[in-house]
N, C-alpha and C. Protein backbone atom coordinates (compact mmCIF):
# COMPACT_ATOMS: atom_id res chain seq x y z
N UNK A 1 51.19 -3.14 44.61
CA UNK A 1 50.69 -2.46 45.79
C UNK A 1 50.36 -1.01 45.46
N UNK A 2 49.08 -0.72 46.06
CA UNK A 2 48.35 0.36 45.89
C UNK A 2 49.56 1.71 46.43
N UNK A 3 49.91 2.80 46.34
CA UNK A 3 50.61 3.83 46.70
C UNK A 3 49.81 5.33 47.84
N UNK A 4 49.85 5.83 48.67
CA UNK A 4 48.84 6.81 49.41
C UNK A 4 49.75 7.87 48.64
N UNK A 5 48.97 9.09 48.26
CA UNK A 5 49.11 10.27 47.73
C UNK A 5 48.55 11.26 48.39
N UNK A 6 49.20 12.45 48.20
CA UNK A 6 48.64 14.22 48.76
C UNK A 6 48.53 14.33 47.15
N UNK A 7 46.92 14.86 46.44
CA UNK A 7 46.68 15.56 45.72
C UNK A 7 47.02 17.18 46.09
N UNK A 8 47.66 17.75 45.68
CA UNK A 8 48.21 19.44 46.49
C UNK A 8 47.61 20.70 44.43
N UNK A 9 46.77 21.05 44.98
CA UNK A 9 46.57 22.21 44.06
C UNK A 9 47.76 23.07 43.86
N UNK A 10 48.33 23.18 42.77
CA UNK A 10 49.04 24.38 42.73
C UNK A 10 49.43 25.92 43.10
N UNK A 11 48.54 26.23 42.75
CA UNK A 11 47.84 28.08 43.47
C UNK A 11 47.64 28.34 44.41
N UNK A 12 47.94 28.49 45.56
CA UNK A 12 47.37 28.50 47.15
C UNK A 12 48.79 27.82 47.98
N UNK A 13 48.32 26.67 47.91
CA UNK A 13 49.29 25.38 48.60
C UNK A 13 50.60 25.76 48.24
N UNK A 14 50.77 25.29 47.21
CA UNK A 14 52.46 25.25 46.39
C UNK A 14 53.45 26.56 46.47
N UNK A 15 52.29 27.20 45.56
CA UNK A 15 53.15 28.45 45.37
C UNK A 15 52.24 30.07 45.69
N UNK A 16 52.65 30.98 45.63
CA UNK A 16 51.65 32.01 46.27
C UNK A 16 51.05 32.18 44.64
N UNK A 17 49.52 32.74 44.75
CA UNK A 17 48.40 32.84 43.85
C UNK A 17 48.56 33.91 43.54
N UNK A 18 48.98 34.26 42.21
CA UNK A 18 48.86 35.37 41.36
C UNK A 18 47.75 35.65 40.57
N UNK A 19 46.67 34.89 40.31
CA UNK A 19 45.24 35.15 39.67
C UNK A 19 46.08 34.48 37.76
N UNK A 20 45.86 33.63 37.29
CA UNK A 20 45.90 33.89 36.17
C UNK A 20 47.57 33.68 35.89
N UNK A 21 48.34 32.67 36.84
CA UNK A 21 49.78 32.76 36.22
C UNK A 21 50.37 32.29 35.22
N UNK A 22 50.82 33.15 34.20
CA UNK A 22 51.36 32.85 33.14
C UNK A 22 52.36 33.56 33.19
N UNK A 23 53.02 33.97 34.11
CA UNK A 23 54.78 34.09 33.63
C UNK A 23 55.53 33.47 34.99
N UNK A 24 56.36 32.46 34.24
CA UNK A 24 57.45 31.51 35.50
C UNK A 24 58.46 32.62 36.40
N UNK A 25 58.14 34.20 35.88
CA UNK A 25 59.24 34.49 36.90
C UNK A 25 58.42 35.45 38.25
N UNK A 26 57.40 35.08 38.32
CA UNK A 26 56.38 35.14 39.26
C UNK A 26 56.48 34.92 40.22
N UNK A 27 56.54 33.13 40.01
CA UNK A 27 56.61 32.27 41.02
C UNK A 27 57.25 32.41 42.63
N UNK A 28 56.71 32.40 43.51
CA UNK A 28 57.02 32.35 44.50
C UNK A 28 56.69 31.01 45.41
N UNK A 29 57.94 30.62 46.68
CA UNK A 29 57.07 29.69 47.35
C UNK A 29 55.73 29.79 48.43
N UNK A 30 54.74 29.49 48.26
CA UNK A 30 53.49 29.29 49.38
C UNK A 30 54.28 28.88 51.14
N UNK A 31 54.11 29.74 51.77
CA UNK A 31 54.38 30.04 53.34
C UNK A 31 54.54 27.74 53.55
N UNK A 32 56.01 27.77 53.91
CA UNK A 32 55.83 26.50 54.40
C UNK A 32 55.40 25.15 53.19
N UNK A 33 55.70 25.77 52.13
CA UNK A 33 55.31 24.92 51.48
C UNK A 33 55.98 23.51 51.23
N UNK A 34 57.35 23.91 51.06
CA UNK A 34 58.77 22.82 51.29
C UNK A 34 58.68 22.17 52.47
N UNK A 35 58.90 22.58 53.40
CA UNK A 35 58.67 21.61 54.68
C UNK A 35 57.51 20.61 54.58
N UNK A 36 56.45 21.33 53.93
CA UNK A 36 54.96 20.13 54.39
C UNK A 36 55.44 19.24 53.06
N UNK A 37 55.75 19.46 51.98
CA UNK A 37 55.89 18.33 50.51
C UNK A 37 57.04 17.53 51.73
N UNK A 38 58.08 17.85 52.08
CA UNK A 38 58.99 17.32 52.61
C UNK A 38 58.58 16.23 53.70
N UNK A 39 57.86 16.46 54.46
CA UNK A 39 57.43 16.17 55.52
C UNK A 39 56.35 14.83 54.87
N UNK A 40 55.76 15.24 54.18
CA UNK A 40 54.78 13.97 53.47
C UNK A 40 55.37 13.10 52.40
N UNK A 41 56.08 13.73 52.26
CA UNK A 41 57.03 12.82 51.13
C UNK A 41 58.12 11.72 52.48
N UNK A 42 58.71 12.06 53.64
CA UNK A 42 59.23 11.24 54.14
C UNK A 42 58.03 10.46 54.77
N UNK A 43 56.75 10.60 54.76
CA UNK A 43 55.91 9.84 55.24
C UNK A 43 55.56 8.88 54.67
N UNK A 44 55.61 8.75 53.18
CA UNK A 44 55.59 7.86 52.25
C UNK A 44 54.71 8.31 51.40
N UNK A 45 54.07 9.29 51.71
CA UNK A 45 53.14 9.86 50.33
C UNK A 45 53.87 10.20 49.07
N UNK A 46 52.99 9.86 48.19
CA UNK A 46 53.51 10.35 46.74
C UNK A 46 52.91 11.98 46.80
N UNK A 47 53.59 12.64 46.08
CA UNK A 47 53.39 14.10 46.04
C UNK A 47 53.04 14.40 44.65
N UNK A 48 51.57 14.56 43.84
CA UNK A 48 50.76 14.78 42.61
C UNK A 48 50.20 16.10 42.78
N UNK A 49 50.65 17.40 41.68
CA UNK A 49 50.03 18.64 41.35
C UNK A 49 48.72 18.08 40.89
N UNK A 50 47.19 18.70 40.86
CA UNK A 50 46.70 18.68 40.43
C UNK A 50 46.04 19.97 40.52
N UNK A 51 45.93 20.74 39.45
CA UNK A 51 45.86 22.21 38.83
C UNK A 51 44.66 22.56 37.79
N UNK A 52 43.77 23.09 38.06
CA UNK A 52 43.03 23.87 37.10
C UNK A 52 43.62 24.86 36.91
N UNK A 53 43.79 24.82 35.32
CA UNK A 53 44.55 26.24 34.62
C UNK A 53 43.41 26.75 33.51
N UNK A 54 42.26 27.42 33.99
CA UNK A 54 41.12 27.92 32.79
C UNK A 54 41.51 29.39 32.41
N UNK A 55 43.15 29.54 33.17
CA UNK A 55 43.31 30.76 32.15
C UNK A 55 43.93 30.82 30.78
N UNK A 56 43.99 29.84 30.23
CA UNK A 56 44.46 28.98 28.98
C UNK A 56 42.87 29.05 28.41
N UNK A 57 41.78 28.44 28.65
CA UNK A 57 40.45 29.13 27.55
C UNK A 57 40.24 30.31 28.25
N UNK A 58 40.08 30.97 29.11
CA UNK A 58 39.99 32.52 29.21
C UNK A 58 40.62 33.72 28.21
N UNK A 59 41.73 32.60 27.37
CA UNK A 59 42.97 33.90 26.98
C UNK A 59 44.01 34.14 27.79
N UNK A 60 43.95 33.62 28.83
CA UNK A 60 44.82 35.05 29.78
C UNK A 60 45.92 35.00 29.61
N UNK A 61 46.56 33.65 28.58
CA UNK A 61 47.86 32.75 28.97
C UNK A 61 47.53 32.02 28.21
N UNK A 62 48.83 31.53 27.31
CA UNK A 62 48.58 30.00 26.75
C UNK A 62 49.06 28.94 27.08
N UNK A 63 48.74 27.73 26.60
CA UNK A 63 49.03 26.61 26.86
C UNK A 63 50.54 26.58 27.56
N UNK A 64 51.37 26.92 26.17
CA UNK A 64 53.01 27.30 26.55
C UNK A 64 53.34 28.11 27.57
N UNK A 65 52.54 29.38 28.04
CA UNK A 65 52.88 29.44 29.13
C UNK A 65 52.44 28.50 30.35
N UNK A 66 51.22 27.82 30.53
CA UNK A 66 50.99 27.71 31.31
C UNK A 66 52.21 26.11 31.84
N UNK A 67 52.91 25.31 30.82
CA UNK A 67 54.24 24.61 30.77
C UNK A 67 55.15 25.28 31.44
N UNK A 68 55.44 25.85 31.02
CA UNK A 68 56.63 27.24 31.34
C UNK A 68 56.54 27.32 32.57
N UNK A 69 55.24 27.55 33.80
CA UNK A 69 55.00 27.79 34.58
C UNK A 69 55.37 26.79 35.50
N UNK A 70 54.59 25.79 34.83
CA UNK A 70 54.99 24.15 35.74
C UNK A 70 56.30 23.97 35.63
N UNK A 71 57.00 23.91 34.43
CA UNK A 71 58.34 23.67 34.32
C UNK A 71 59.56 24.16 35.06
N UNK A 72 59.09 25.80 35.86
CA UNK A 72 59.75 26.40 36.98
C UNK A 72 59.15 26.17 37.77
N UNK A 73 58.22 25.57 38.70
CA UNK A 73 57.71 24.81 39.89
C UNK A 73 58.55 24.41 39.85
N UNK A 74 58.30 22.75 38.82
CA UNK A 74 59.35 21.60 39.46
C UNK A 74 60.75 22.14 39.87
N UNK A 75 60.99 22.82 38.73
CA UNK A 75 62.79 23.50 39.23
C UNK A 75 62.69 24.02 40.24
N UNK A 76 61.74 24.79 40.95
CA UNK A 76 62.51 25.74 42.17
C UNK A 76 62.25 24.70 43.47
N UNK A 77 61.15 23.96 43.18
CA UNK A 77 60.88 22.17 44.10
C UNK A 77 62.24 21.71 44.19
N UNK A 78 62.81 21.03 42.92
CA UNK A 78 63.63 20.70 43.05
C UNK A 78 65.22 21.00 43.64
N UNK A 79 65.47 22.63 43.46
CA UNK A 79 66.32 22.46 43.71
C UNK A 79 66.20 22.85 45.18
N UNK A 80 65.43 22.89 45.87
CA UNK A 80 64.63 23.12 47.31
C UNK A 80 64.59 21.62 47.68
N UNK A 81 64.89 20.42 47.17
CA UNK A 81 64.81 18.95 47.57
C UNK A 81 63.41 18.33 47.71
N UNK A 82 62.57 18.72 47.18
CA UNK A 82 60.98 18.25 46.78
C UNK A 82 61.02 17.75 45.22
N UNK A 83 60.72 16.63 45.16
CA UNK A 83 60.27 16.18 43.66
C UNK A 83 58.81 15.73 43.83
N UNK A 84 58.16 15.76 42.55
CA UNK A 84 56.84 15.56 42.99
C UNK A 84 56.71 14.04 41.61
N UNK A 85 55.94 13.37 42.17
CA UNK A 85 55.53 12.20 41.50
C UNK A 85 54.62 11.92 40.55
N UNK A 86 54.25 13.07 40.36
CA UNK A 86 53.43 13.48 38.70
C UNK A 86 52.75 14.96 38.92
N UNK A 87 52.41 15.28 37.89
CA UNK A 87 51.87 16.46 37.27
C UNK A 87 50.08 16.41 36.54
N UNK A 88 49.29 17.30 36.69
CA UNK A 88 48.09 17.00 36.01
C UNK A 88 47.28 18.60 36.15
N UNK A 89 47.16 19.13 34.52
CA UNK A 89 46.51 20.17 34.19
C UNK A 89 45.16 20.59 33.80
N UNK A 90 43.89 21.07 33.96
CA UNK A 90 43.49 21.11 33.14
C UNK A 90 43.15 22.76 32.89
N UNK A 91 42.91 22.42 31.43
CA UNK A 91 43.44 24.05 30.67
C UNK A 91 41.86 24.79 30.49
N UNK A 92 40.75 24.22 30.89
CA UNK A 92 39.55 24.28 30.13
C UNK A 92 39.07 25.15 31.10
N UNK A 93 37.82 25.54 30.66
CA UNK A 93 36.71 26.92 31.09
C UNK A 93 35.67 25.85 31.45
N UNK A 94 34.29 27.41 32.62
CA UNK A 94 33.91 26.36 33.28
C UNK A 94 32.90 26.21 32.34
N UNK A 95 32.58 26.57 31.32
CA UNK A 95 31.29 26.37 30.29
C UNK A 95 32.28 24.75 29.43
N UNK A 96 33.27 24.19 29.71
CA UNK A 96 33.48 23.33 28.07
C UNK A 96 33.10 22.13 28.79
N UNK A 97 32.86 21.46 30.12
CA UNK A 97 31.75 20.27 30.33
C UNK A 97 33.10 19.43 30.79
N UNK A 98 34.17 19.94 30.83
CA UNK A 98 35.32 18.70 30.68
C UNK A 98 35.52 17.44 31.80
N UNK A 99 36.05 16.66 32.15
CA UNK A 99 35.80 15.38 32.89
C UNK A 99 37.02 15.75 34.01
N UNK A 100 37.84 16.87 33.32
CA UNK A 100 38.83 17.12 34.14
C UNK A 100 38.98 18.33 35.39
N UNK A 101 38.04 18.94 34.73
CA UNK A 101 37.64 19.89 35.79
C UNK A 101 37.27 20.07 37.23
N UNK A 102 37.85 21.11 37.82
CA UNK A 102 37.45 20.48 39.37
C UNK A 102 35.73 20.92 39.54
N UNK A 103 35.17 20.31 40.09
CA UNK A 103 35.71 19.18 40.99
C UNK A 103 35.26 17.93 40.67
N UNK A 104 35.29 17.82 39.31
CA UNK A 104 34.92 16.45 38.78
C UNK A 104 36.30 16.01 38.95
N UNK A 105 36.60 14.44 38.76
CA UNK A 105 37.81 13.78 39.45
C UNK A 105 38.46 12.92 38.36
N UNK A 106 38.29 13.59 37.46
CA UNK A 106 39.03 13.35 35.84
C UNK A 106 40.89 13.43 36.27
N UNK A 107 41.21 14.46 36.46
CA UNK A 107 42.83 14.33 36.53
C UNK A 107 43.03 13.31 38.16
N UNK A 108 42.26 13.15 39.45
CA UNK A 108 42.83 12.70 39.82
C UNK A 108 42.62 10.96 39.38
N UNK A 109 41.80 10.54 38.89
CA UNK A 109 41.26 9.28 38.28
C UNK A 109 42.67 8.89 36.85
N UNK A 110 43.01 9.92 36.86
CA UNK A 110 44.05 9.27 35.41
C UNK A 110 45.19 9.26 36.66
N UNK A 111 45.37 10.03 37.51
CA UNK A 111 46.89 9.77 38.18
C UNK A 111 47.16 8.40 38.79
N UNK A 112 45.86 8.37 39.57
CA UNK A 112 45.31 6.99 39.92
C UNK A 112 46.07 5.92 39.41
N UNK A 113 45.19 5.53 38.28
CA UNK A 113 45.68 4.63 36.82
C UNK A 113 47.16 4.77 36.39
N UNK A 114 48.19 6.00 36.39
CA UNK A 114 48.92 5.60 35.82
C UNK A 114 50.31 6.17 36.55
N UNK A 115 49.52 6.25 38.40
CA UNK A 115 50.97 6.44 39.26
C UNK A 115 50.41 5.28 40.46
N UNK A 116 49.83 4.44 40.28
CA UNK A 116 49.10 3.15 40.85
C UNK A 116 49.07 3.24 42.47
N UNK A 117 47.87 4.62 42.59
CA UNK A 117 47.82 5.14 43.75
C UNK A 117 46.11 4.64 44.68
N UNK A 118 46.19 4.81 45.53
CA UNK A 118 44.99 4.35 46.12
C UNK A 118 43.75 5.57 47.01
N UNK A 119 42.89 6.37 46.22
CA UNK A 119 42.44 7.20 47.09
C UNK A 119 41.70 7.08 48.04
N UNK A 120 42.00 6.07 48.54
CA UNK A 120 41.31 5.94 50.33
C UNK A 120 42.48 5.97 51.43
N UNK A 121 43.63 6.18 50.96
CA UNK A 121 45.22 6.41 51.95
C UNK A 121 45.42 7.39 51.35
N UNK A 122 44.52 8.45 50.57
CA UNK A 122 45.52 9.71 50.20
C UNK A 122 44.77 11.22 50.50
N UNK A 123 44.56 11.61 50.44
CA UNK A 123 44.23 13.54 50.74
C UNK A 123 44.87 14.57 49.66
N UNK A 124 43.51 15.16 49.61
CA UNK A 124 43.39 16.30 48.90
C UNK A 124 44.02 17.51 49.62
N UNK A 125 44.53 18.25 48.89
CA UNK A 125 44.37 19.96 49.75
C UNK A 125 44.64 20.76 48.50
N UNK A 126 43.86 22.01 48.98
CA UNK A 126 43.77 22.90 48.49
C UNK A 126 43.03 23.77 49.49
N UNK A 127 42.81 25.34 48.61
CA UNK A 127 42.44 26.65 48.99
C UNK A 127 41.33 26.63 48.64
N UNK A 128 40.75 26.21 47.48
CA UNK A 128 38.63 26.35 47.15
C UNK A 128 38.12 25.68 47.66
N UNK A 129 36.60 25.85 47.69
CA UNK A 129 35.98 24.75 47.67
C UNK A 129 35.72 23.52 46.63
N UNK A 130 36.27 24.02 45.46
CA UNK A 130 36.54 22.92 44.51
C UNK A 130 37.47 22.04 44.68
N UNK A 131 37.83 22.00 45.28
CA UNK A 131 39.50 21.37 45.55
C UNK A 131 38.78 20.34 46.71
N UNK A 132 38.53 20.76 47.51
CA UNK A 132 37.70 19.82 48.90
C UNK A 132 36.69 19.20 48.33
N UNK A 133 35.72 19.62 47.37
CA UNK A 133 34.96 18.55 46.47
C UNK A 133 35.67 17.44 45.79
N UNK A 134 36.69 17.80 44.94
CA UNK A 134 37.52 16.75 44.44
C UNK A 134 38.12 16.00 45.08
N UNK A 135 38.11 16.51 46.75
CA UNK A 135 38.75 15.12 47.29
C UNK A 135 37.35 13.81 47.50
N UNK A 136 36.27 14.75 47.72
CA UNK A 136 35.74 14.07 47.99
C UNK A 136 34.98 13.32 46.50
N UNK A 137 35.05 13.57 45.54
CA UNK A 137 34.36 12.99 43.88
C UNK A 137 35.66 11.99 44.02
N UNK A 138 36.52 12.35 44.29
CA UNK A 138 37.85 11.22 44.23
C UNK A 138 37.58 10.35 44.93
N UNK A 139 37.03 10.04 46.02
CA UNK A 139 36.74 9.14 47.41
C UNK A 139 38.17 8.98 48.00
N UNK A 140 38.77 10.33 48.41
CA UNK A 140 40.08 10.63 48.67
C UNK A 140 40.03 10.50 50.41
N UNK A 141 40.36 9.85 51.52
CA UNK A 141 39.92 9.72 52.55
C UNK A 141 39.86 11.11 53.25
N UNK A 142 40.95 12.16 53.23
CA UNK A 142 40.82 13.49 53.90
C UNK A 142 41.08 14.48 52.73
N UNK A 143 40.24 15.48 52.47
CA UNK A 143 40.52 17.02 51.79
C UNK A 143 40.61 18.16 53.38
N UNK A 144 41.26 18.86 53.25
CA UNK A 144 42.15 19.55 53.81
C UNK A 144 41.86 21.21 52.91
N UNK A 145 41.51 22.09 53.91
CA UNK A 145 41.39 23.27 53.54
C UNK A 145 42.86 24.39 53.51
N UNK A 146 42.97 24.75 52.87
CA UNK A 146 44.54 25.10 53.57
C UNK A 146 44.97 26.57 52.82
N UNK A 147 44.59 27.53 53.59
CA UNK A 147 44.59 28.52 53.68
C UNK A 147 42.83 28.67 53.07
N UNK A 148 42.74 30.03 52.26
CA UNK A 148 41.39 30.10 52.04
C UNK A 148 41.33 31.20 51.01
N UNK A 149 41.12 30.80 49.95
CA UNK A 149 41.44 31.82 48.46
C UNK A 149 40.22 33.05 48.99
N UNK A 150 40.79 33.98 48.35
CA UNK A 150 39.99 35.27 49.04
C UNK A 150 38.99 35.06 47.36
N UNK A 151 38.00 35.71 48.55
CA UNK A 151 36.80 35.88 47.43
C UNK A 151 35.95 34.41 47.37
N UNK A 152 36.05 33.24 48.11
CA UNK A 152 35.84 31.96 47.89
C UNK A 152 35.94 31.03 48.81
N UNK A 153 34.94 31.78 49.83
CA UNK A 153 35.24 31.37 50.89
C UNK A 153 34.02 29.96 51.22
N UNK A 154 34.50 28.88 52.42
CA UNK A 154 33.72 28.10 52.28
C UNK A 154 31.99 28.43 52.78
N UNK A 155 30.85 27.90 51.90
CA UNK A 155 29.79 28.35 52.57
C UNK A 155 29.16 27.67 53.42
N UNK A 156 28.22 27.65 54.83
CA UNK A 156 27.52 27.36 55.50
C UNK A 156 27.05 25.44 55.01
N UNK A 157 27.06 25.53 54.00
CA UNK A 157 27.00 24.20 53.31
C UNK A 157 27.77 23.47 53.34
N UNK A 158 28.81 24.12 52.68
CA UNK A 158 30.53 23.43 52.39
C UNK A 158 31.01 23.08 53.50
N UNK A 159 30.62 23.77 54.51
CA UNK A 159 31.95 23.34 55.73
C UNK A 159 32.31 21.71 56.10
N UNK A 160 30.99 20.88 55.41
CA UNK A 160 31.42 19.72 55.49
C UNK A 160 32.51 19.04 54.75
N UNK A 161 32.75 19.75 53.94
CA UNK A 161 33.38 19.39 52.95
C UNK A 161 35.17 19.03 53.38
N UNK A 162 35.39 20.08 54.46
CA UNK A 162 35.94 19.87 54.83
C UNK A 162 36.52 19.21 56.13
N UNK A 163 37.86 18.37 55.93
CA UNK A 163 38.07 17.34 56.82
C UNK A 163 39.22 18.19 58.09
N UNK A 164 39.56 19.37 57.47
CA UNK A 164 40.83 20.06 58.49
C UNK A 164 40.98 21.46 57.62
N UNK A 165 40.96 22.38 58.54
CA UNK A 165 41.70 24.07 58.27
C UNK A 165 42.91 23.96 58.68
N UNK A 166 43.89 24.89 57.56
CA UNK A 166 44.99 25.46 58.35
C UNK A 166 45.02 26.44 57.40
N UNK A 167 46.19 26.92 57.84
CA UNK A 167 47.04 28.06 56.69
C UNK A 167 47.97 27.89 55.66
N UNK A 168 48.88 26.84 56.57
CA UNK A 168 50.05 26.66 55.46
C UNK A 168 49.70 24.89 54.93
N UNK A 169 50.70 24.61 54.37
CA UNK A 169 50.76 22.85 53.72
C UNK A 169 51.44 22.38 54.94
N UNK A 170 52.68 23.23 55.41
CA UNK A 170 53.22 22.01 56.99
C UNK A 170 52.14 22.06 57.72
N UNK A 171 51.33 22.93 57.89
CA UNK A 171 50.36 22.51 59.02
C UNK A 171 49.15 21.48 58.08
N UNK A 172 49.04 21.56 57.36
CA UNK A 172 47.98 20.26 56.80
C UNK A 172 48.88 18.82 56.93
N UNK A 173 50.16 19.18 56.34
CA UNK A 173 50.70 17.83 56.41
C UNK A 173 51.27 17.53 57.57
N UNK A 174 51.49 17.63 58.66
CA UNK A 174 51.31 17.08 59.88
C UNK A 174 50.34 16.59 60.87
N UNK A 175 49.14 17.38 59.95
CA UNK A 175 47.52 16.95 60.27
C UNK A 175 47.38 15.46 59.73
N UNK A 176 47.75 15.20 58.61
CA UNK A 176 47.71 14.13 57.42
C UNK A 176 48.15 13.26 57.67
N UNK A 177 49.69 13.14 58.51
CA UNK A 177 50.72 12.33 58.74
C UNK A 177 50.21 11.74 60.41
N UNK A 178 49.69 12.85 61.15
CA UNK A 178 48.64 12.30 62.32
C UNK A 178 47.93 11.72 62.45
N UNK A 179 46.55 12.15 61.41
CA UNK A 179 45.60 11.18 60.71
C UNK A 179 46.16 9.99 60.44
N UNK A 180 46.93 10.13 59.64
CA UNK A 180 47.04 8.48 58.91
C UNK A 180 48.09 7.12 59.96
N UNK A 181 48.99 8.03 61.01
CA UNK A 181 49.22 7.25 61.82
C UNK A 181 48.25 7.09 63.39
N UNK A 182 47.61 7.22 62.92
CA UNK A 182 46.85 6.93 64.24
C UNK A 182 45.76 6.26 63.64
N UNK A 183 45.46 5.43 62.66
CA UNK A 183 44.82 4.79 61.96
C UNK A 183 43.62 5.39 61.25
């Protein structure tokens, strides 16, 4: 049996956006962020990071940090009572063509495959408009705007893109958990 998932971007959603994070003692939690993983996780969603990290080919940070980084997520998730049901990076710039990049649907297409999830019961969120594309390159049934990265805002175009605004992740994921029970 197929599994419903929240694809949740890292940067925005999760944790507050530092531009470029490469040091784990940074990290902070995103307004509400525990409650909404919490809240969708007792709903039955699986809970999958999916993260563009191009400050790894930028320079800004390497690989090892950008581990380091994830590796204190899960810990401060965890010991906050959120576990998340996989992880998915990609490290690349927007010139290297990669399959993984948002908003091509490379990382969520491998989570797919190998956390045996179904993206027509699951939703995207994030802060870009790349993130709301990838729900939709995913054929993810709802992407979810959720908050709104400064500098990147949605355009006159995009607004379709999106399926719901909020600010925080509890308010998307009670949007989500509405949506999906009310058929």
């Amino acid at each position: 049996m197929k599994h419903k998932a929240v694809f949740l971007d890292r940067d925005g959603p999760l944790v507050i956006d530092k531009k470029y994070m490469g040091d784990p003692a940074l990290i902070e939690f995103a307004p509400d962020a525990v409650p909404g993983c919490k809240l969708l996780h007792a709903s039955g969603f699986k809970l999958v990071i999916i993260s563009g990290q191009s400050g790894v080919a930028r320079g800004k940070f390497s690989l090892a940090d950008m581990w380091a980084v994830h590796t204190r997520v899960i810990e401060i998730f965890r010991a906050a009572g959120v576990e998340f049901d996989g992880a998915y990076y990609c490290p690349h710039g927007p010139d290297d063509n990669c399959a993984c990049r948002k908003p091509k649907p490379g990382m969520v297409e491998q989570a797919v495959r190998e956390l045996d999830l179904d993206p027509a019961q699951s939703a995207a969120l994030g802060d870009k408009p790349s993130d709301l594309e990838l729900g939709r390159n995913s054929s993810c049934r709802w992407s979810v705007l959720v908050g709104e990265k400064e500098g990147e805002p949605l355009t006159p175009e995009q607004e379709h893109l999106a399926d719901y605004r909020c600010q925080t992740l509890l308010q998307a994921a009670e949007w989500v958990v509405r949506q999906e029970s009310s058929g």
